[in-house]
C-alpha atoms as a PDB file:
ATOM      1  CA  UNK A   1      24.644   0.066  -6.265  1.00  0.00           C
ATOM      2  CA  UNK A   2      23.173   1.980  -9.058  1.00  0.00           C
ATOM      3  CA  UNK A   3      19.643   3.360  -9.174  1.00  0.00           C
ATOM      4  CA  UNK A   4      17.060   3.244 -11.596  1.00  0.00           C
ATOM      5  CA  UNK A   5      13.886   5.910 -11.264  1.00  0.00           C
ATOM      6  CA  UNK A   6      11.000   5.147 -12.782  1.00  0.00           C
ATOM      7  CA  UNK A   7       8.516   7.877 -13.268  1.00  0.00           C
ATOM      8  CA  UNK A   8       5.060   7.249 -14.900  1.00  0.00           C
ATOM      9  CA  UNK A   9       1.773   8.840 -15.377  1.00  0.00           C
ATOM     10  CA  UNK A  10      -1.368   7.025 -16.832  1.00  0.00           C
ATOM     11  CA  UNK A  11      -4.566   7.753 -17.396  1.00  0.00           C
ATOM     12  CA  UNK A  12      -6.091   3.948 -18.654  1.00  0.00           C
ATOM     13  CA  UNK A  13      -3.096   1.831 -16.952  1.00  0.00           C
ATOM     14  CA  UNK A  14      -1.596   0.902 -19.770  1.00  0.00           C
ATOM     15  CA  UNK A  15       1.749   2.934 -18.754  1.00  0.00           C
ATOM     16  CA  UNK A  16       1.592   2.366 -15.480  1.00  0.00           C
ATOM     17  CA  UNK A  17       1.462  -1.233 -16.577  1.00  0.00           C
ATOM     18  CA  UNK A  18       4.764  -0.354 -18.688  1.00  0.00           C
ATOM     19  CA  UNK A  19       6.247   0.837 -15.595  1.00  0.00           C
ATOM     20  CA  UNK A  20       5.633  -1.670 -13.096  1.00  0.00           C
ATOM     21  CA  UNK A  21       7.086  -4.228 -15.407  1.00  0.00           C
ATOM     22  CA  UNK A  22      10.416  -1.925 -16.219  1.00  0.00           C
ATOM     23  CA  UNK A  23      10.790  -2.112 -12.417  1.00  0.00           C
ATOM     24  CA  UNK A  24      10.103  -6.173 -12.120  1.00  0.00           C
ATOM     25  CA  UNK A  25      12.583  -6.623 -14.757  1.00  0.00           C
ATOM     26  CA  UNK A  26      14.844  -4.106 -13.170  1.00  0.00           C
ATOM     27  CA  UNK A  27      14.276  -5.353 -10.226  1.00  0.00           C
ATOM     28  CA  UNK A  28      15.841  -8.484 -10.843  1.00  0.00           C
ATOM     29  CA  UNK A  29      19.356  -7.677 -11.904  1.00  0.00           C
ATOM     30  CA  UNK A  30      22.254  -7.606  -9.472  1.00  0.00           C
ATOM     31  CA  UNK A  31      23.399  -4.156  -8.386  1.00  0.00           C
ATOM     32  CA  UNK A  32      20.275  -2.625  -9.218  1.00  0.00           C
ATOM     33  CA  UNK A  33      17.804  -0.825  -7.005  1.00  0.00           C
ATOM     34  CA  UNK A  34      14.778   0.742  -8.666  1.00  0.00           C
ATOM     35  CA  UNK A  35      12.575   3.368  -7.337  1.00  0.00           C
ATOM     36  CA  UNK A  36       8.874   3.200  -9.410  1.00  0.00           C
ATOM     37  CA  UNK A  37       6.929   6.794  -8.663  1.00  0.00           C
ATOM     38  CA  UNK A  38       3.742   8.461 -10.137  1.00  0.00           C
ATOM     39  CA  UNK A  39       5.297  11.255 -11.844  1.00  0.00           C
ATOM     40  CA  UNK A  40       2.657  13.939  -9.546  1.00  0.00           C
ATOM     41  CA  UNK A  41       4.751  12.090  -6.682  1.00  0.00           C
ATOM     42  CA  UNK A  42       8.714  12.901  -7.756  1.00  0.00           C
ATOM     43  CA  UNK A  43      10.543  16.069  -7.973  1.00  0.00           C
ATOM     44  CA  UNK A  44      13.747  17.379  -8.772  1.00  0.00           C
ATOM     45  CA  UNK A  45      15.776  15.797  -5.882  1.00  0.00           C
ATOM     46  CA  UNK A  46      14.367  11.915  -7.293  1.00  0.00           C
ATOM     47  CA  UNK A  47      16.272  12.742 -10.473  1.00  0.00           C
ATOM     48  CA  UNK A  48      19.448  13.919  -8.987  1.00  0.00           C
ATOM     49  CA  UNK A  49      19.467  10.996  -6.902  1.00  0.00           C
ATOM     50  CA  UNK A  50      19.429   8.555  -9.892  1.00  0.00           C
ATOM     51  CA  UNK A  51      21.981   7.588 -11.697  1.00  0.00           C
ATOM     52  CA  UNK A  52      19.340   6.336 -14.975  1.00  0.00           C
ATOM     53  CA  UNK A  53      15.689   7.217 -15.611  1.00  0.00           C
ATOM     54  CA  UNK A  54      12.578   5.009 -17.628  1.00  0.00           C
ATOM     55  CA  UNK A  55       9.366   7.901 -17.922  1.00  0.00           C
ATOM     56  CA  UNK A  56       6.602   5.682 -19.352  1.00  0.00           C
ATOM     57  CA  UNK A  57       3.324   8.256 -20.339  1.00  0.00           C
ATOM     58  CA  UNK A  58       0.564   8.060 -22.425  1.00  0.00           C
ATOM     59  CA  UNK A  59       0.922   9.870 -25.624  1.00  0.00           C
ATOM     60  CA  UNK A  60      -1.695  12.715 -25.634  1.00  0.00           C
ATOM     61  CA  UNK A  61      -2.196  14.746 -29.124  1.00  0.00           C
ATOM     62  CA  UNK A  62       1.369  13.695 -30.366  1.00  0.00           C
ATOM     63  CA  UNK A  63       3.087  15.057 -27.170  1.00  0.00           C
ATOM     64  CA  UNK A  64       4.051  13.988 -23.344  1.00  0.00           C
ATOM     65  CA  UNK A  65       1.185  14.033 -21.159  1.00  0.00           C
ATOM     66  CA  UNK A  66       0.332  17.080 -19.300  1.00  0.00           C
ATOM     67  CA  UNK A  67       1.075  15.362 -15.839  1.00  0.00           C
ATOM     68  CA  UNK A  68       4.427  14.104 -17.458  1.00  0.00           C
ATOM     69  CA  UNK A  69       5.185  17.282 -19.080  1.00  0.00           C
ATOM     70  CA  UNK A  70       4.613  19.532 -15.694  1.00  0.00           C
ATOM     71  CA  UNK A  71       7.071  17.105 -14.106  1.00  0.00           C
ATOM     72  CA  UNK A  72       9.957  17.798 -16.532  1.00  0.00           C
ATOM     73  CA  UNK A  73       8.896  21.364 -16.200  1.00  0.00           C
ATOM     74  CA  UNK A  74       9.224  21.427 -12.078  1.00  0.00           C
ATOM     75  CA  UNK A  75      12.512  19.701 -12.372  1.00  0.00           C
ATOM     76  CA  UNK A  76      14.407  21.686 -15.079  1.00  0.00           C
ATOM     77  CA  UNK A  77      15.940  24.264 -13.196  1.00  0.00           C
ATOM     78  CA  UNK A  78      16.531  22.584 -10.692  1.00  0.00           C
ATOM     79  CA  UNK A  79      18.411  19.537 -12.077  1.00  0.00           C
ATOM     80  CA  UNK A  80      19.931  21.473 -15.382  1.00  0.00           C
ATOM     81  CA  UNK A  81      23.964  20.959 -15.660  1.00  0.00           C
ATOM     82  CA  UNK A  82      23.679  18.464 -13.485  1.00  0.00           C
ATOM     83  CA  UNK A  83      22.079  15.021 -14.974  1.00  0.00           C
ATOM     84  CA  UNK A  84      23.048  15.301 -18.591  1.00  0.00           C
ATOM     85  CA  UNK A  85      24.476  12.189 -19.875  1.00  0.00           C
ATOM     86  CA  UNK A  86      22.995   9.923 -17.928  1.00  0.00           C
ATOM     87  CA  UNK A  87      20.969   6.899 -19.382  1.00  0.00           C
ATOM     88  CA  UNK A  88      16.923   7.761 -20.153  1.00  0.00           C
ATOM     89  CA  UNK A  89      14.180   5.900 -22.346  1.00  0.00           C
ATOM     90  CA  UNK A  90      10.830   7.103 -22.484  1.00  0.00           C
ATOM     91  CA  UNK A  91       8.264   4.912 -23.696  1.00  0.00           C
ATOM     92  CA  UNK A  92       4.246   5.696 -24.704  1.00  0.00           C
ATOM     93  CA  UNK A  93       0.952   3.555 -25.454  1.00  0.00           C
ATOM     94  CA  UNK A  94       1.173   5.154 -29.157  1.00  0.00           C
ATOM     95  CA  UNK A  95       4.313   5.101 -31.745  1.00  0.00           C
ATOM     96  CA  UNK A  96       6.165   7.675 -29.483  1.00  0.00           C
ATOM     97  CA  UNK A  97       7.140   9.956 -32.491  1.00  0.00           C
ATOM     98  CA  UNK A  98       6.376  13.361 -31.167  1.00  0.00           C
ATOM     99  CA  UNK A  99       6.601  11.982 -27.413  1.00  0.00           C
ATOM    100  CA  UNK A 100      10.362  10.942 -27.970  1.00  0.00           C
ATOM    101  CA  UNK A 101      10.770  14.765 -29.960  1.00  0.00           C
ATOM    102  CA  UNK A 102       9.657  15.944 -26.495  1.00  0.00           C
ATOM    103  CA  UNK A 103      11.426  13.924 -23.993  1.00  0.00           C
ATOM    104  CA  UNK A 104      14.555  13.860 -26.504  1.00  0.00           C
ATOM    105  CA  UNK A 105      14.732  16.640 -29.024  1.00  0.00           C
ATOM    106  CA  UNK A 106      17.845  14.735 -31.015  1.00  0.00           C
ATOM    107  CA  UNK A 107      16.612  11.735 -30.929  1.00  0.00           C
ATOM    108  CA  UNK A 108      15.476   9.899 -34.296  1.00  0.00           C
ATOM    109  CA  UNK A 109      12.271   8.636 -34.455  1.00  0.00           C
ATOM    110  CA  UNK A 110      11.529   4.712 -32.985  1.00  0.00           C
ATOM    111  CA  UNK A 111      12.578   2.219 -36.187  1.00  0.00           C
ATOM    112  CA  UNK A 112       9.728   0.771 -37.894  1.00  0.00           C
ATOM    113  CA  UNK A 113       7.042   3.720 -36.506  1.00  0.00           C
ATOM    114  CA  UNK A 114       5.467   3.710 -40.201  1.00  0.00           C
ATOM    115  CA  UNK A 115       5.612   7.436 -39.509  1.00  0.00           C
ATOM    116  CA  UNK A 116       5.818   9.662 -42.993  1.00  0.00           C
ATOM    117  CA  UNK A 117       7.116  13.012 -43.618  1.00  0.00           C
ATOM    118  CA  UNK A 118       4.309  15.725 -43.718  1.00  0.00           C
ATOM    119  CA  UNK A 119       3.649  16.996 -47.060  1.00  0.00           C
ATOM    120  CA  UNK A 120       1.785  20.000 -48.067  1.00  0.00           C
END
């Protein structure tokens, strides 16, 4: 059976929200078992246990949320070399631009984010 963490932080609801219905829907396929956490409540050994991750976060100044973000920073370390490749999406309240950049740092941009290019 595969397994499906879902890790969320959120300050209004609105992700947690997000989450709870990743983990209905997930919840519902065959061969599926999710495990839906606050993201204050999982560490390193909840990712190395999963075999595919959802974060849902509020987006906070164009960046993960600080709860969100001191998760991924406990867990580095511990989990690097050993979880690449597996499936992730991340997901915000906002148009996830600079959330995704943090979460994924090769990842394009969500299509149709109306997002522009800087210019001076």
């Amino acid at each position: 059976m595969k397994r499906l963490a879902i890790i969320w932080h959120s300050m209004t609801g609105g992700s947690k929200a997000l989450a709870e219905a990743a983990a209905e829907g997930a919840g519902s396929a065959e061969g599926i078992a999710t495990f839906l956490l606050r993201a204050d409540d999982a560490d390193p050994q909840t990712l190395l246990d999963a075999d595919g991750y959802i974060f849902a976060f509020p987006e906070n100044l164009a960046a993960v949320s600080g709860v969100m973000k001191a998760f991924f920073d406990r867990c580095y370390y511990p989990c690097l070399g050993q979880i690449e490749g597996r499936p992730l999406r991340s997901s915000s309240a906002r148009d996830r631009t600079g959330a995704t950049r943090c979460v994924r740092p090769n990842a394009s941009p969500p299509a149709g984010d109306g997002s522009a290019s800087p210019t001076a």
